[in-house]
C-alpha atoms as a PDB file:
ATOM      1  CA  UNK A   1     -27.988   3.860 -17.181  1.00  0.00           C
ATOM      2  CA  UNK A   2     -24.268   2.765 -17.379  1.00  0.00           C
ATOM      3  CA  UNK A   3     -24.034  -0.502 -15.027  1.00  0.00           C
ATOM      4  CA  UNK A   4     -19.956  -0.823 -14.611  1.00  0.00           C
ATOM      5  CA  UNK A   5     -17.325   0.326 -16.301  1.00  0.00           C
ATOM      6  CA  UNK A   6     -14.498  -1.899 -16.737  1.00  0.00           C
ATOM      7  CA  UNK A   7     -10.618  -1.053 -17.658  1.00  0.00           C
ATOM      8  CA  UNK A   8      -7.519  -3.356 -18.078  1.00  0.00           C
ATOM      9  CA  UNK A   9      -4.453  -3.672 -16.169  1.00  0.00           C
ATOM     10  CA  UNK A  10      -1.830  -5.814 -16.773  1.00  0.00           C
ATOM     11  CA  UNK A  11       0.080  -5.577 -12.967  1.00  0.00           C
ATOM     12  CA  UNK A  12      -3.027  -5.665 -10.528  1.00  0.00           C
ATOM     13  CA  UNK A  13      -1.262  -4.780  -7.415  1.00  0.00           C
ATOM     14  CA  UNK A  14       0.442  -1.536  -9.281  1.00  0.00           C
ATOM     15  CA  UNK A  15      -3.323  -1.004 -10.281  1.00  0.00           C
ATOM     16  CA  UNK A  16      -4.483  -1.032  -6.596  1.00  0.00           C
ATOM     17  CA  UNK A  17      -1.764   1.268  -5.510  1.00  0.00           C
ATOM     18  CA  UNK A  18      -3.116   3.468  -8.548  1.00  0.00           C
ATOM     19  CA  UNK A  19      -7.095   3.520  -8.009  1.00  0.00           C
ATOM     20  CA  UNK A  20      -6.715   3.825  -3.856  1.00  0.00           C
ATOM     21  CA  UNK A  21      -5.009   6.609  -3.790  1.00  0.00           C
ATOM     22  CA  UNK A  22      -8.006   8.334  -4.908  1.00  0.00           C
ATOM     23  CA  UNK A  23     -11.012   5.714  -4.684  1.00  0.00           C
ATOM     24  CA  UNK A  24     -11.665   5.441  -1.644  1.00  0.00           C
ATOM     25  CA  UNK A  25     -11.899   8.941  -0.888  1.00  0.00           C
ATOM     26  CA  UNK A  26     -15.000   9.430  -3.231  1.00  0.00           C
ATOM     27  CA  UNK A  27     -17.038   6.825  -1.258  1.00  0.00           C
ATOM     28  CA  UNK A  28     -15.916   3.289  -3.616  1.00  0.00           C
ATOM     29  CA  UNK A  29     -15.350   0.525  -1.262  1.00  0.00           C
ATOM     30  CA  UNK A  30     -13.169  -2.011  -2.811  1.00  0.00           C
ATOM     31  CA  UNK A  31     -13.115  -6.149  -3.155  1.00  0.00           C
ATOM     32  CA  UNK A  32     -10.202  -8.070  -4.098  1.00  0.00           C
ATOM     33  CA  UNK A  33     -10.792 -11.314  -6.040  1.00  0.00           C
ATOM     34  CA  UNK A  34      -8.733 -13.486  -8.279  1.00  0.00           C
ATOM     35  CA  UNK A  35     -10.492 -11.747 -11.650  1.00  0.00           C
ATOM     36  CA  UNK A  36      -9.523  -8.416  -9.741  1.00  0.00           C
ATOM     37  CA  UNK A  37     -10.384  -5.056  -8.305  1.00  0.00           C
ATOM     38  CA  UNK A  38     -13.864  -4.083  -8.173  1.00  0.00           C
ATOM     39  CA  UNK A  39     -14.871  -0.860  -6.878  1.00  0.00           C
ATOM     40  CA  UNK A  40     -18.215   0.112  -5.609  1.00  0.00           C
ATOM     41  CA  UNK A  41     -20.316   3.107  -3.901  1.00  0.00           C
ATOM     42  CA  UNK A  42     -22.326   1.642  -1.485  1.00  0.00           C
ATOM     43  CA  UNK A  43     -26.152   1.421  -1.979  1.00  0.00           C
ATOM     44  CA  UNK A  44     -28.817   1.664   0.640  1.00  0.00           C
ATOM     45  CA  UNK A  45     -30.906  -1.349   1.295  1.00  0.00           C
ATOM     46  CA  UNK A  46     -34.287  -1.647  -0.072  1.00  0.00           C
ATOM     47  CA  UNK A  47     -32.097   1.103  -3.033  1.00  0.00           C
ATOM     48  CA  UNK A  48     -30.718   0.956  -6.359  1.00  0.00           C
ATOM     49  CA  UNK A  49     -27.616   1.672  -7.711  1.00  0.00           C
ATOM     50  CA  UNK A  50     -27.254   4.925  -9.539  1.00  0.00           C
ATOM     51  CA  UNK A  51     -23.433   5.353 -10.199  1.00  0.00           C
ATOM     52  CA  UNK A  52     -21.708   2.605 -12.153  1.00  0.00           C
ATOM     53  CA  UNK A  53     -19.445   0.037 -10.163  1.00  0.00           C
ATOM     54  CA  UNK A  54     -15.777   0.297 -11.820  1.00  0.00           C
ATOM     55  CA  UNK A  55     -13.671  -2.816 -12.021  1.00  0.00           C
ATOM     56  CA  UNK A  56      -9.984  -3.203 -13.155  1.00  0.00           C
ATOM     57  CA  UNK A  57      -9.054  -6.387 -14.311  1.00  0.00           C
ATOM     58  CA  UNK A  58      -6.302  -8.394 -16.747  1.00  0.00           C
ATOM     59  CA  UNK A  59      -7.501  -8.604 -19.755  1.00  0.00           C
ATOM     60  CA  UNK A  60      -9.830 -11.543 -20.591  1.00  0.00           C
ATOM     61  CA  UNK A  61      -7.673 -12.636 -23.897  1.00  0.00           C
ATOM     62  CA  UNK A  62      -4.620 -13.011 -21.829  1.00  0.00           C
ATOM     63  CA  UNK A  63      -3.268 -10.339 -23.016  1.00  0.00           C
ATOM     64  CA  UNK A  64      -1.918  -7.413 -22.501  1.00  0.00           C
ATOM     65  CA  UNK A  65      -3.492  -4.487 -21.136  1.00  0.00           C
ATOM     66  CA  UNK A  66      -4.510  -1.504 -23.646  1.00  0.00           C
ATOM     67  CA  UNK A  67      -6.301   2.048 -23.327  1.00  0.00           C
ATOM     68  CA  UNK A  68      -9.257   2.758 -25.640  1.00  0.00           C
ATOM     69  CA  UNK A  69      -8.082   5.671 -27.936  1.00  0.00           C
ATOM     70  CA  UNK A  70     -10.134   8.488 -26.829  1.00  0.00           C
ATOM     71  CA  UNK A  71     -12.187   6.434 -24.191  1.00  0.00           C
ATOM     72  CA  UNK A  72     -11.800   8.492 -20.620  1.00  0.00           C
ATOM     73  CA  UNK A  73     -13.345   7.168 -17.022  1.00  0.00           C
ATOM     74  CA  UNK A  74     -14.145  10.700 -15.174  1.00  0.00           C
ATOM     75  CA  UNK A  75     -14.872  10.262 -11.857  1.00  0.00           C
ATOM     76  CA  UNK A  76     -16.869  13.399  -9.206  1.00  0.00           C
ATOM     77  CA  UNK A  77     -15.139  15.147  -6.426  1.00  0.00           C
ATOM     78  CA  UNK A  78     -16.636  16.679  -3.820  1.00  0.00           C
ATOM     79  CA  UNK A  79     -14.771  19.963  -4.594  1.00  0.00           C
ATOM     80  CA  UNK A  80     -11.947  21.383  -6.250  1.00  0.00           C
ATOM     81  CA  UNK A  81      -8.953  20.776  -3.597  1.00  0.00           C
ATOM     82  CA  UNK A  82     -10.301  17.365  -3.431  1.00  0.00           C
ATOM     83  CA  UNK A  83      -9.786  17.018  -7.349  1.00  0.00           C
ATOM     84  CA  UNK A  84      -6.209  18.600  -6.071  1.00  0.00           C
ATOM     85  CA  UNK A  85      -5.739  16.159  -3.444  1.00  0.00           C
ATOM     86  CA  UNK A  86      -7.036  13.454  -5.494  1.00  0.00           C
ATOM     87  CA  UNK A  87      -4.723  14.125  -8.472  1.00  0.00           C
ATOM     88  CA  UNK A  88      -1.593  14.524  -6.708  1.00  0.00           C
ATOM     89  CA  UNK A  89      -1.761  11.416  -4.940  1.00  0.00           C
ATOM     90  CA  UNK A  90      -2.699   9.639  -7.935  1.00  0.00           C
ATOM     91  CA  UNK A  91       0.690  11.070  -9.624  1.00  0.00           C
ATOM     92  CA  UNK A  92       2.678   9.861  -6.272  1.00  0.00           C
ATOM     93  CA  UNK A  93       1.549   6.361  -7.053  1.00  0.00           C
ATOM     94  CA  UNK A  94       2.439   5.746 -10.668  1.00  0.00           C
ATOM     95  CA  UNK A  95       0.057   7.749 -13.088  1.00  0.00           C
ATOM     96  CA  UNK A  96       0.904  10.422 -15.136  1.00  0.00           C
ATOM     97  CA  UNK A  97      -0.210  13.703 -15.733  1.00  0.00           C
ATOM     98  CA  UNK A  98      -2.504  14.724 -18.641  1.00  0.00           C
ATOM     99  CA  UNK A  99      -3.071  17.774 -17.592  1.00  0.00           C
ATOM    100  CA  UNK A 100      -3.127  19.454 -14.331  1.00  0.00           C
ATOM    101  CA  UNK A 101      -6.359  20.687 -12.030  1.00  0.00           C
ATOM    102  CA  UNK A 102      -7.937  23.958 -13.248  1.00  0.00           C
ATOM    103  CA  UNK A 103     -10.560  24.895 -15.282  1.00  0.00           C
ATOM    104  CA  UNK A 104     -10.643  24.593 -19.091  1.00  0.00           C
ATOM    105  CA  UNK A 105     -11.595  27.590 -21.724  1.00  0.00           C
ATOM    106  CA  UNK A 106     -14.340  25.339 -23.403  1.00  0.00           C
ATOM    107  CA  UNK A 107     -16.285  23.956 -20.459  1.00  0.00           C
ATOM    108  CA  UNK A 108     -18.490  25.400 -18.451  1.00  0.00           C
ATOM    109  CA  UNK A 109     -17.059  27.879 -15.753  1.00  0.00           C
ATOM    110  CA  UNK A 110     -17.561  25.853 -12.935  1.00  0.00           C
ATOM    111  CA  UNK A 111     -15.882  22.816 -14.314  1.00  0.00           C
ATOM    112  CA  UNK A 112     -12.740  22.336 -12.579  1.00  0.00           C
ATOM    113  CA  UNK A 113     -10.975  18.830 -13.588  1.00  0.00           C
ATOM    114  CA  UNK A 114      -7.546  17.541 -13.201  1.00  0.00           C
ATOM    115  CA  UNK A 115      -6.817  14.477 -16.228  1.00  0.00           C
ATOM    116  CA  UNK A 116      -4.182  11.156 -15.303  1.00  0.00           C
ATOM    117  CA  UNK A 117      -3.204   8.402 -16.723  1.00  0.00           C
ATOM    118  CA  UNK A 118      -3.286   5.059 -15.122  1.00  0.00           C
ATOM    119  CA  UNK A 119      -0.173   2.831 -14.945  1.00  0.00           C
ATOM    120  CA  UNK A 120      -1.572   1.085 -18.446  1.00  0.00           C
ATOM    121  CA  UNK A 121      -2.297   4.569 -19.797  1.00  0.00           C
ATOM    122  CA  UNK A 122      -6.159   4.223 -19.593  1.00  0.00           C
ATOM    123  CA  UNK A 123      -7.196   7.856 -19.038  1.00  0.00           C
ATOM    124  CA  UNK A 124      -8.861   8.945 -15.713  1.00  0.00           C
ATOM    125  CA  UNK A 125     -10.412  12.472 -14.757  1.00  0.00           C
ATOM    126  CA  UNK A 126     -11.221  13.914 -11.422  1.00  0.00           C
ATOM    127  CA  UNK A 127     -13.574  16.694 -11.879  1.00  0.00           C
ATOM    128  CA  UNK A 128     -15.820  18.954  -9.795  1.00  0.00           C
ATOM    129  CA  UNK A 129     -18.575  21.219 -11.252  1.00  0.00           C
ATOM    130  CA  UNK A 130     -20.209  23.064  -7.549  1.00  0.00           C
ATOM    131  CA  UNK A 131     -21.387  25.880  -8.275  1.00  0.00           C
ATOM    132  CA  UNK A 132     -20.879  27.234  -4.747  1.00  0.00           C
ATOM    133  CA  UNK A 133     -17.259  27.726  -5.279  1.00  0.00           C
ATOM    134  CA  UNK A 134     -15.488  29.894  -7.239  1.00  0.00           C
ATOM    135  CA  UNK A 135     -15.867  29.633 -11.415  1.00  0.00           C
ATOM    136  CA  UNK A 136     -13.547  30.267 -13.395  1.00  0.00           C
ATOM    137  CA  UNK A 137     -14.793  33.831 -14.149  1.00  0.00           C
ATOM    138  CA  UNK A 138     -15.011  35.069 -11.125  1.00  0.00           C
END
């Protein structure tokens, strides 16, 4: 099971603006602390966690912040308008587009994902797979 997942940024507050615009909305709660942002789905008590927590932070060398080629963060929605929603006010905030919301020829036909790019280019999707709405085929 993957515990966190952690990405750089070099300007935390531009960061925030970023990962709120789209965070919160999914259920993270966020803290603030002087290593950074951490964001976190809230766990029952007596309950473990079962979605990583996801953290932005500066770079522990000092510095500056990098993306992983080819690493990607992709994060559920709770439908496809949301991964709309989600995607457009990620763009209003600083991140760029790697490609817009709609499905994609080689996934499955209910997979419905919109790709960013953070303010230090790490790569973010917003995806939803429900089978209840409409696929791609129909």
């Amino acid at each position: 099971m993957i515990a966190y997942v952690t990405v750089g940024a070099t300007d935390i507050a531009r960061a925030k603006r970023f990962y709120t615009a789209f965070l919160p909305a999914l259920g993270y709660g966020l803290t603030e602390g002087a290593e950074g942002l951490s964001f976190v789905l809230p766990v029952p008590t007596g309950e473990r966690p079962v979605s990583p927590d996801f953290y932005v932070k500066p770079p522990f060398d000092g510095g500056p912040a990098t993306a992983g080629n080819g690493a990607m963060v992709a994060f559920e929605a709770h439908s496809q308008q949301q991964v709309c929603d989600l995607h457009a006010a990620a763009l209003a905030t600083g991140g760029t587009n790697e490609g817009p919301p709609g499905f994609r020829p080689d996934y499955g036909a209910h997979f419905y994902v919109g790709y960013l790019r953070d303010p230090d280019s790490n790569k973010i999707a917003l995806f939803s797979s429900d089978p209840d709405e409409p696929g791609r085929d129909d």
